[in-house]
N, C-alpha and C. Protein backbone atom coordinates (compact mmCIF):
# COMPACT_ATOMS: atom_id res chain seq x y z
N UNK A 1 29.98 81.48 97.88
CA UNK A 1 28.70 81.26 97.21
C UNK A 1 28.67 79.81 96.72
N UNK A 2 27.92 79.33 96.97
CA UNK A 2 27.21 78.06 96.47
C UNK A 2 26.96 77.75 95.07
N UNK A 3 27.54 76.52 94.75
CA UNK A 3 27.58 76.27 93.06
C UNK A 3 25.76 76.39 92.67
N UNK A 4 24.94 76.34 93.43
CA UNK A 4 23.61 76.07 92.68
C UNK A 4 23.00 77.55 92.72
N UNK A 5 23.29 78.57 93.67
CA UNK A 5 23.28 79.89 94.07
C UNK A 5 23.64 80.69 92.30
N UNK A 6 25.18 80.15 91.99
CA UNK A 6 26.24 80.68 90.70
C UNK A 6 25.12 80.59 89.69
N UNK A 7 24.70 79.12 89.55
CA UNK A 7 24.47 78.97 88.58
C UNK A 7 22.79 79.61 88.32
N UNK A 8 22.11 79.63 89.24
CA UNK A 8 20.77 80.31 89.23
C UNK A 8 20.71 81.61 89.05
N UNK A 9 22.00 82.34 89.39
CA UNK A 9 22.11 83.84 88.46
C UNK A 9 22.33 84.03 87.38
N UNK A 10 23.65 83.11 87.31
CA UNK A 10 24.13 83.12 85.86
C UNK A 10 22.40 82.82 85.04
N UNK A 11 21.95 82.24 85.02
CA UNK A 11 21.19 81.92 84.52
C UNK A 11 19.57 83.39 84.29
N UNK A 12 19.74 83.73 85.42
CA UNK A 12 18.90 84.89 85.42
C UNK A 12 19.58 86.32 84.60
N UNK A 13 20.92 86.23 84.95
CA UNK A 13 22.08 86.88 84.19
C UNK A 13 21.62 86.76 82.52
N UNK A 14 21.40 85.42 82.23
CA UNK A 14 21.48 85.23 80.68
C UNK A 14 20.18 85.56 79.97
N UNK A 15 18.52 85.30 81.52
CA UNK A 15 17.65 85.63 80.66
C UNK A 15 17.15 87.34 80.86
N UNK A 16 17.58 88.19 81.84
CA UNK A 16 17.97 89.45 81.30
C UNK A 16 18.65 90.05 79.98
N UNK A 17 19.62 89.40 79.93
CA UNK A 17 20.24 89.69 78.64
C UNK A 17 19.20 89.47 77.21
N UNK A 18 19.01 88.04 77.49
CA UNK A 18 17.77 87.97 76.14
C UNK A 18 16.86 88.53 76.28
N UNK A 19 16.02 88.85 77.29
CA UNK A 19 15.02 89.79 76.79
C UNK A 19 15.10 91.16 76.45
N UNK A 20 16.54 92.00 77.36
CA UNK A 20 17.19 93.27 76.99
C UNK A 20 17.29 92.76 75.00
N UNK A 21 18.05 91.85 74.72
CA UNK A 21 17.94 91.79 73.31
C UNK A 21 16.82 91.98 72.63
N UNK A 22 15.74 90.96 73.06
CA UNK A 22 14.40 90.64 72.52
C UNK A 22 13.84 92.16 72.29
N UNK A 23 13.84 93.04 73.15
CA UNK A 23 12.97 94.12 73.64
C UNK A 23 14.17 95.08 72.41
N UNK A 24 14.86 94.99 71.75
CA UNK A 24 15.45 96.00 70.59
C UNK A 24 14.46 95.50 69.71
N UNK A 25 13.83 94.50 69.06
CA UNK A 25 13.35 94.56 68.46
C UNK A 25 12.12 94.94 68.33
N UNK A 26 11.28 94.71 69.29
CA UNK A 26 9.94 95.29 69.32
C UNK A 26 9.96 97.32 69.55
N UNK A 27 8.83 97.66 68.33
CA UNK A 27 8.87 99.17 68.43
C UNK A 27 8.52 99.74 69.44
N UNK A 28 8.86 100.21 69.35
CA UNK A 28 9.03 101.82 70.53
C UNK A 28 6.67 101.73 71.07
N UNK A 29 6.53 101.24 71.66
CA UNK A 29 4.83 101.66 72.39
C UNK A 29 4.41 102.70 72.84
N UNK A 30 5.65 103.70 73.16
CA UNK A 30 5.21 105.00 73.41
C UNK A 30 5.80 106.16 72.31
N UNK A 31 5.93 105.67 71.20
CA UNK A 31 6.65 106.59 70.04
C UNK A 31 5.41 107.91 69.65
N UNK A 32 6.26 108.97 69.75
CA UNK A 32 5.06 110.27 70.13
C UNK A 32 5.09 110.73 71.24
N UNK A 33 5.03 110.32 71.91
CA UNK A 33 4.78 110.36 73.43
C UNK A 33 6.05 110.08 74.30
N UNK A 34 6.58 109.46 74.27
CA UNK A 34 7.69 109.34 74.77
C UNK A 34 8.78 108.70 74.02
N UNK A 35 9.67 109.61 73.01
CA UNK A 35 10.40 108.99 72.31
C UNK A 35 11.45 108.20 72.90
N UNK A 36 12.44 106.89 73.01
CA UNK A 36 13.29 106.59 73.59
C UNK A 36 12.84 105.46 74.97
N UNK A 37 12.00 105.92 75.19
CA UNK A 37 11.34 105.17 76.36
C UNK A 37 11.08 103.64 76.25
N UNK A 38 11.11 102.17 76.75
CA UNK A 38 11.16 101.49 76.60
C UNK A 38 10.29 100.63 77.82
N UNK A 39 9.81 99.36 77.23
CA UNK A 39 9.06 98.36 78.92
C UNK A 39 10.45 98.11 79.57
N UNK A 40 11.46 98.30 79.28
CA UNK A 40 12.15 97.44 80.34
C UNK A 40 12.04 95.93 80.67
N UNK A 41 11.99 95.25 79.45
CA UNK A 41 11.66 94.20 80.04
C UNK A 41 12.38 93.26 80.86
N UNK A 42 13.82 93.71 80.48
CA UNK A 42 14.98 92.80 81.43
C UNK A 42 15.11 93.29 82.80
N UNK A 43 13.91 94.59 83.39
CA UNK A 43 13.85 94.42 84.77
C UNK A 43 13.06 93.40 85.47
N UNK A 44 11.84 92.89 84.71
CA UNK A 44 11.32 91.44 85.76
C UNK A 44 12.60 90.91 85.85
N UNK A 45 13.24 90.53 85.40
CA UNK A 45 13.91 89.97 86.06
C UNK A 45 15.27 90.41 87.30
N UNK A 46 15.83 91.47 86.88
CA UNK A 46 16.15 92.16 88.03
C UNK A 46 15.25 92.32 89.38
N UNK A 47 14.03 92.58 89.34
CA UNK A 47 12.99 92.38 90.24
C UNK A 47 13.07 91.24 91.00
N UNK A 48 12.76 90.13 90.24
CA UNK A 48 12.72 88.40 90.71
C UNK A 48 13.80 88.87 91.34
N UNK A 49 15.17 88.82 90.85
CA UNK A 49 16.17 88.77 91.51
C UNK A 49 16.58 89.60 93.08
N UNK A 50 15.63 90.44 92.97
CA UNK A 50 15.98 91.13 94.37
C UNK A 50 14.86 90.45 95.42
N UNK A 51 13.64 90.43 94.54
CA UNK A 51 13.20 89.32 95.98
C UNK A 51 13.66 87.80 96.60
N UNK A 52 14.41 87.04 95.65
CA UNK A 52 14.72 86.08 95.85
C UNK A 52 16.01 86.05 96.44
N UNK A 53 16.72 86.86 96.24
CA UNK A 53 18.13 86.71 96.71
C UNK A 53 18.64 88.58 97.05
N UNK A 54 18.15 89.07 97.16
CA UNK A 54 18.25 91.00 97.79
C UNK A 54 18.94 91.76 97.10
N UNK A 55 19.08 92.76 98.10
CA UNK A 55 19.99 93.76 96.91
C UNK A 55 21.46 93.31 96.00
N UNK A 56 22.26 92.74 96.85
CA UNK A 56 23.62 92.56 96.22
C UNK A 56 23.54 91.73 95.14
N UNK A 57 23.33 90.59 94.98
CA UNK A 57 22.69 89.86 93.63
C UNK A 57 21.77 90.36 92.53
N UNK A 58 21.11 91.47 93.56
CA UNK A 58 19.99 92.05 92.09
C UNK A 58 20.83 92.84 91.31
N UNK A 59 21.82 93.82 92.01
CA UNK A 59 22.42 94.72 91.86
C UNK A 59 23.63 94.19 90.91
N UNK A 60 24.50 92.83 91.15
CA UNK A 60 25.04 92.56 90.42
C UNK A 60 24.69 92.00 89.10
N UNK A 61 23.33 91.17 89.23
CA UNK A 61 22.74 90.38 87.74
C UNK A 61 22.27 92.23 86.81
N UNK A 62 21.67 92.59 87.23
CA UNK A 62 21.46 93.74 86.47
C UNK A 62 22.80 94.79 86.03
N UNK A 63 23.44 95.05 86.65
CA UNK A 63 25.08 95.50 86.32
C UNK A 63 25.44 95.02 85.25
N UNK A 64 25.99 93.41 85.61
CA UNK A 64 26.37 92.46 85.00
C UNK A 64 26.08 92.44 82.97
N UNK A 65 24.63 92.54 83.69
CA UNK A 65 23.08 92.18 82.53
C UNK A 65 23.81 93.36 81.32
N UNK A 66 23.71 94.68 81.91
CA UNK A 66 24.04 96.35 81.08
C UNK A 66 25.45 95.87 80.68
N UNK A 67 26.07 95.54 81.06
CA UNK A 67 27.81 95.51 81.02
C UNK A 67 27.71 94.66 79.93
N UNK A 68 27.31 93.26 79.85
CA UNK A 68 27.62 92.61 78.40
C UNK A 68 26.62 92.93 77.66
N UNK A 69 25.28 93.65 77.70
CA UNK A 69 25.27 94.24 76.46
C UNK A 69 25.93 95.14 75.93
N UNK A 70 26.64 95.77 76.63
CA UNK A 70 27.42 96.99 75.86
C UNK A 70 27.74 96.47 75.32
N UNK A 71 29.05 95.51 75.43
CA UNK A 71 29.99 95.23 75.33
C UNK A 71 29.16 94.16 73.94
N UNK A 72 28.77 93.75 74.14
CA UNK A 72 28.00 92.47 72.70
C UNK A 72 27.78 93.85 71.26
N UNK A 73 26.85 94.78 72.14
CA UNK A 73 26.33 95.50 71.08
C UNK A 73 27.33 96.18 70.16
N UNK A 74 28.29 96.41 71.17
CA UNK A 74 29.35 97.85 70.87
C UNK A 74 29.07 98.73 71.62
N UNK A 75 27.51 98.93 72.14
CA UNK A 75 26.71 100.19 72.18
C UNK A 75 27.52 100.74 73.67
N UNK A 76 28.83 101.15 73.85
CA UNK A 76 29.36 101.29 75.28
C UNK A 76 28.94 103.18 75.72
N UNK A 77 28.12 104.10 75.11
CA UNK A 77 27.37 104.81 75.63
C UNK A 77 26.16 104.93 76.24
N UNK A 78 25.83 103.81 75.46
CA UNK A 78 24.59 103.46 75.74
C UNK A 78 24.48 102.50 77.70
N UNK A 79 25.36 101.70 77.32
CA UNK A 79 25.96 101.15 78.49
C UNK A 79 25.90 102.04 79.44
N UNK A 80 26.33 103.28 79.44
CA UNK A 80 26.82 104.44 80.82
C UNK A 80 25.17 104.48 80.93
N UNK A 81 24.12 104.95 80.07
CA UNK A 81 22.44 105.00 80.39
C UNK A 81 22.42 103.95 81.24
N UNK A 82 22.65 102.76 80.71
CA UNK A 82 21.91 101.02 80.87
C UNK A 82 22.89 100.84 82.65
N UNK A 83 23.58 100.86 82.72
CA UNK A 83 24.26 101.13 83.97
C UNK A 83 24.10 101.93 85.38
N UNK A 84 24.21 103.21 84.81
CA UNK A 84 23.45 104.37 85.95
C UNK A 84 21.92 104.13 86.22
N UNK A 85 21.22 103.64 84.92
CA UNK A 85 19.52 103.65 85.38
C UNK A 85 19.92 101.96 86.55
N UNK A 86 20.71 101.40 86.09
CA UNK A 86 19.84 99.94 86.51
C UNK A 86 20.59 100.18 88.21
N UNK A 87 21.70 101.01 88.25
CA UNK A 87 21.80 100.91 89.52
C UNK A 87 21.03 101.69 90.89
N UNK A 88 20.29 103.12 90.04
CA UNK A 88 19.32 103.91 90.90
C UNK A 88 18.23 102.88 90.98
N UNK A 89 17.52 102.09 89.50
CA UNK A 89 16.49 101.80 89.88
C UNK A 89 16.73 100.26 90.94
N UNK A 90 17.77 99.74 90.63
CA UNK A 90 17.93 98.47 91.95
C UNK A 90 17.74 99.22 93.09
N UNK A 91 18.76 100.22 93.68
CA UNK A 91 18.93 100.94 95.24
C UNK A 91 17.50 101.45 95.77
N UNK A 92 16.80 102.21 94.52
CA UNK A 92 15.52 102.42 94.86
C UNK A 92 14.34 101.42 95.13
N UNK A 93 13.94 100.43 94.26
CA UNK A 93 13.92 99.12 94.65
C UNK A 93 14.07 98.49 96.06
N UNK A 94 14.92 98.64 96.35
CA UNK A 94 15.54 97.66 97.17
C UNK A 94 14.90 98.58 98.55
N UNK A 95 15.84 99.60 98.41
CA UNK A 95 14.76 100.64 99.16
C UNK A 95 13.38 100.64 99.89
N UNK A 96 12.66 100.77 98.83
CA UNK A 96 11.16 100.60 99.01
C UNK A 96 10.86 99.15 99.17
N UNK A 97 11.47 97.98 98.76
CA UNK A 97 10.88 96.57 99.37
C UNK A 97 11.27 96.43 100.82
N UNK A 98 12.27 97.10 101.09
CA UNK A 98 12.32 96.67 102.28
C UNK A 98 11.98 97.63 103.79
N UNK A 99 11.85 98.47 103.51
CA UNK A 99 12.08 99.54 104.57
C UNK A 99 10.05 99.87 104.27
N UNK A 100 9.34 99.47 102.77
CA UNK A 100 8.10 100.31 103.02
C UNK A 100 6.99 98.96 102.15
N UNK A 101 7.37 97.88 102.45
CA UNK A 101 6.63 96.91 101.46
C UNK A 101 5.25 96.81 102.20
N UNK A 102 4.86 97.00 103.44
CA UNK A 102 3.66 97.05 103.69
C UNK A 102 2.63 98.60 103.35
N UNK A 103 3.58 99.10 102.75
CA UNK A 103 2.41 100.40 101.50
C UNK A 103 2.55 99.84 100.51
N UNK A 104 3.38 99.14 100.31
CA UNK A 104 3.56 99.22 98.46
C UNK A 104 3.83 97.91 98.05
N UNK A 105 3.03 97.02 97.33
CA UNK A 105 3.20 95.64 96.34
C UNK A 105 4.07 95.64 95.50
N UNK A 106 4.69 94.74 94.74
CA UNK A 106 5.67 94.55 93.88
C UNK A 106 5.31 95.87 92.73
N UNK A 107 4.47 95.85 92.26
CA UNK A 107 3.93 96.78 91.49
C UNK A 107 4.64 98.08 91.82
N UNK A 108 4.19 98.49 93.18
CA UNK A 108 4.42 99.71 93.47
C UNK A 108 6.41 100.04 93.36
N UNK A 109 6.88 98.84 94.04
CA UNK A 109 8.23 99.13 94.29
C UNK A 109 8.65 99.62 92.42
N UNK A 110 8.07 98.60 91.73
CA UNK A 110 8.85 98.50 90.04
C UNK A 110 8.27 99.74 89.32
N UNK A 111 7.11 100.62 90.02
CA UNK A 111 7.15 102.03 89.57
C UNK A 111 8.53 102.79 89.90
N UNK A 112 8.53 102.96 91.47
CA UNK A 112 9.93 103.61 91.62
C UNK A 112 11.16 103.12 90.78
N UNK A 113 11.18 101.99 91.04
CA UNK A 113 12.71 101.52 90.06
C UNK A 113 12.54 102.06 88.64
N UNK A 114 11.17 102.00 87.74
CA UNK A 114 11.16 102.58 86.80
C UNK A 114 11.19 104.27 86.74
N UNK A 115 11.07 104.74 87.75
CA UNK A 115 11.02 106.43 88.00
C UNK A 115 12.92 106.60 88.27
N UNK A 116 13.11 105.67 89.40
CA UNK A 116 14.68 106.04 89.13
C UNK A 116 15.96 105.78 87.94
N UNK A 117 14.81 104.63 87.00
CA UNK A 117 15.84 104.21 85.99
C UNK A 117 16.05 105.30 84.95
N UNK A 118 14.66 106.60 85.17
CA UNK A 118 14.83 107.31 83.50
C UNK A 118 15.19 108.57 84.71
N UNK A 119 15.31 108.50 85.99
CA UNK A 119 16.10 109.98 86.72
C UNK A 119 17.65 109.96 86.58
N UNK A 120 18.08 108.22 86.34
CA UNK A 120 19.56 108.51 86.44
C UNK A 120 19.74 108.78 84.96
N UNK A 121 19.24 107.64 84.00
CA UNK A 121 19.19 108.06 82.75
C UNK A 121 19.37 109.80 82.35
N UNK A 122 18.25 110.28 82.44
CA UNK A 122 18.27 111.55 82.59
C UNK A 122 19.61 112.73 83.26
N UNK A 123 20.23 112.12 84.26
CA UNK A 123 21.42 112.83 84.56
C UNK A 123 22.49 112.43 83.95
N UNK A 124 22.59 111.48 83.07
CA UNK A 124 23.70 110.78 82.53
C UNK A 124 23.89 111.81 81.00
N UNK A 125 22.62 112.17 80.58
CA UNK A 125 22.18 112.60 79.50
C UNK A 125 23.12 114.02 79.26
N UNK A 126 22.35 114.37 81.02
CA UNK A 126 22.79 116.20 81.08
C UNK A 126 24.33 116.32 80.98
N UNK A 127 25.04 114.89 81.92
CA UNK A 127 26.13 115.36 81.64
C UNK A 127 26.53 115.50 80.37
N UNK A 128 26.65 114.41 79.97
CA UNK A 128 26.99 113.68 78.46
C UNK A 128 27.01 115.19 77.09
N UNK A 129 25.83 115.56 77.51
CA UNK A 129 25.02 116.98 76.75
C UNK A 129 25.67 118.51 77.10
N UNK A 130 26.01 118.26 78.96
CA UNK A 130 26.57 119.21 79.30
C UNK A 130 25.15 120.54 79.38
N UNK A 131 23.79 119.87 79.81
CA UNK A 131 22.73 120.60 79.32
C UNK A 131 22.04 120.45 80.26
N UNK A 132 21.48 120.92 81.28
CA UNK A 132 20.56 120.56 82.66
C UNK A 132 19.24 120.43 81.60
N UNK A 133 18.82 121.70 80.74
CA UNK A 133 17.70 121.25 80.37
C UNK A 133 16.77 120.16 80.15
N UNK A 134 17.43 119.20 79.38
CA UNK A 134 17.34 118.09 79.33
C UNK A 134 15.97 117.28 80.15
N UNK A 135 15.98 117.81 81.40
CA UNK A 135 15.37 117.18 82.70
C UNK A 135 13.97 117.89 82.55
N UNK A 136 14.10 118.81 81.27
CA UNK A 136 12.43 119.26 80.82
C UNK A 136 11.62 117.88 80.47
N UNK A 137 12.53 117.08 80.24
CA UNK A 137 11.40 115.94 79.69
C UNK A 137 11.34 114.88 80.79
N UNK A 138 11.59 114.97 81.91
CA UNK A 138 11.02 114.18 83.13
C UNK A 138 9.81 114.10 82.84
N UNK A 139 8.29 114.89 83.27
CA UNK A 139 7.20 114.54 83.55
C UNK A 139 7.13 114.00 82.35
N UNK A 140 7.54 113.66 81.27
CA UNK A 140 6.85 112.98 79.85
C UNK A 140 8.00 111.37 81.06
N UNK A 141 8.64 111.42 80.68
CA UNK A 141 9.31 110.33 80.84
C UNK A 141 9.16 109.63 82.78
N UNK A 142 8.87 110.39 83.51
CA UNK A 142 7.65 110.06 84.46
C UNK A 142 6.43 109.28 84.07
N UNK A 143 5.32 109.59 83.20
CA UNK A 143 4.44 108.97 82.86
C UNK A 143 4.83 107.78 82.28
N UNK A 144 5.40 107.86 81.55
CA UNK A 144 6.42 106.47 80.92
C UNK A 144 6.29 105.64 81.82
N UNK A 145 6.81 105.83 83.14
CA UNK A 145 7.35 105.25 83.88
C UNK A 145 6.24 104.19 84.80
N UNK A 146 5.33 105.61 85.20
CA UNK A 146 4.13 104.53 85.66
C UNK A 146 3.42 103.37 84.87
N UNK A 147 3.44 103.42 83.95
CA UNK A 147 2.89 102.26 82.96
C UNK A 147 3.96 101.10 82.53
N UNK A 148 5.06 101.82 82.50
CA UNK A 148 6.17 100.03 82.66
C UNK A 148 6.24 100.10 83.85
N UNK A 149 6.52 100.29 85.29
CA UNK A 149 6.79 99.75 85.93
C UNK A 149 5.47 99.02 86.52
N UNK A 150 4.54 99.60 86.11
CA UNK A 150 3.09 98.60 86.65
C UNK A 150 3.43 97.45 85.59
N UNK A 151 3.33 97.40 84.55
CA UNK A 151 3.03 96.27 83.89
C UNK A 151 4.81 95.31 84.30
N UNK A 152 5.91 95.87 84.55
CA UNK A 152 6.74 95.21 85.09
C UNK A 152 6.72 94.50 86.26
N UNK A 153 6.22 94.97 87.62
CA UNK A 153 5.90 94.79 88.70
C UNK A 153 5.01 93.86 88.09
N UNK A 154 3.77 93.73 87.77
CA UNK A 154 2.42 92.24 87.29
C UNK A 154 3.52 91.62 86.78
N UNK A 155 4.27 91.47 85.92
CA UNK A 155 4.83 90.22 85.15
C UNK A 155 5.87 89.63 86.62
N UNK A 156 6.78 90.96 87.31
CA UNK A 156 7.79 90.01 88.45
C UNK A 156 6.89 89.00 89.44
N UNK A 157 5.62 89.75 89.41
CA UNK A 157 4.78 88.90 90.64
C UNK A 157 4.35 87.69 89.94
N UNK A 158 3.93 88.05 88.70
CA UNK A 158 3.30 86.58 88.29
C UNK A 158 4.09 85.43 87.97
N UNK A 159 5.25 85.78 87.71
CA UNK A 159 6.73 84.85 87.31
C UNK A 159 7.21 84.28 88.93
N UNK A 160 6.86 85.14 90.08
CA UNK A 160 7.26 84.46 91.39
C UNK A 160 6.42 83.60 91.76
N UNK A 161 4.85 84.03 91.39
CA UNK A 161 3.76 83.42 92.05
C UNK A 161 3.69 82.28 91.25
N UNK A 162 4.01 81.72 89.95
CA UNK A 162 3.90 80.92 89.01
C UNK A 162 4.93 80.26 89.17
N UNK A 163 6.27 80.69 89.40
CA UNK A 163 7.41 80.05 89.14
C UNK A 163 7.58 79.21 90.61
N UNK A 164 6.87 79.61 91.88
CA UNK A 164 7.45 79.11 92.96
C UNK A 164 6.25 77.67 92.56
N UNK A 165 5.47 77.78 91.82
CA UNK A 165 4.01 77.04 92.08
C UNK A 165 5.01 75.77 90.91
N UNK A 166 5.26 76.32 89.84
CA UNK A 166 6.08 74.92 89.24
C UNK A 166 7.04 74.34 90.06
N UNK A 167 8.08 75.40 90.77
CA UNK A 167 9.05 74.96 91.49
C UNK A 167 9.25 73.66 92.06
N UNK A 168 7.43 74.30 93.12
CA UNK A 168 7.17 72.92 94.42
C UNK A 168 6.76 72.03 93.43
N UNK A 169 6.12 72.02 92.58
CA UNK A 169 5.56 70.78 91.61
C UNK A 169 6.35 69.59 91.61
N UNK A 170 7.73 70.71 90.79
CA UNK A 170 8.85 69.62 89.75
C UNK A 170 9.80 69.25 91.27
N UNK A 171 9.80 69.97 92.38
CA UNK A 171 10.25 68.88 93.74
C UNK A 171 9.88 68.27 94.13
N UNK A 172 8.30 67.84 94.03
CA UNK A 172 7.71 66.80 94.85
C UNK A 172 8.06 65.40 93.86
């Protein structure tokens, strides 16, 4: 890998992480309704990252991303959630951009990734709980899902469509 390759993850690496931080502080938008549920905001950038450079890089910056927050927070259960979701919702992702992107826009793919991030979530739970029930709260946490991953999917597109547009700028 290429030193400018390293450093353009690392870097996407670090602003996942801050917004995974940023996003503890802002309250819960679906509290009532979906307790626990979150925008996800450190998937735009997992997103960016799989269109720009594919699965194996997305898959590692997002890994990566869950792994030192555990590890920063303490929070290393939380980690096994932040881990299992980010790797269904990358594979799924990755999945659907490539094998079905002429049905489905960025939008569409970052629904699925958000549908697979609270299905693995969700099995991580049962084990953890030792409780299949658990998976009663899919369709709540389904709906969840369609509304961050739409508004996730608009922010990855507008950060590519914006970011490639400064890109060429600051090269010419």
């Amino acid at each position: 890998m290429d030193t400018k390759r390293l450093v353009h993850l690392a870097m996407l690496t670090s602003l996942g992480l801050a917004l995974h931080i940023f996003e503890g502080f802002i309250p819960n938008p679906f509290i009532g309704i979906a307790p626990g549920a979150k925008l996800g905001l450190a998937n735009i950038i997992g997103l960016v990252t799989l269109v720009i450079y594919g699965f194996k890089y997305a898959l590692t910056v997002n890994l990566l991303r869950c792994f030192i927050a555990g590890i920063a927070t303490g929070a290393i259960t939380s980690m096994m959630y932040s881990m299992a979701g980010a790797f269904l919702s990358t594979f799924l992702m990755w999945m659907i951009y490539v094998n079905a992107r002429k049905y489905f826009s960025l939008i569409g793919v970052s629904v699925f990734g958000a549908i697979g991030h609270n299905i693995a979530q969700l099995t991580v739970a049962a084990f953890i709980i030792n409780n299949i029930r658990i998976f009663i709260y899919l369709p709540v946490m389904m709906l969840a899902s369609i509304f961050t991953g739409i508004f996730i999917g608009f922010t990855a597109n507008l950060t590519l469509t914006k970011g490639s547009i400064i890109l060429n700028r600051s090269i010419k």
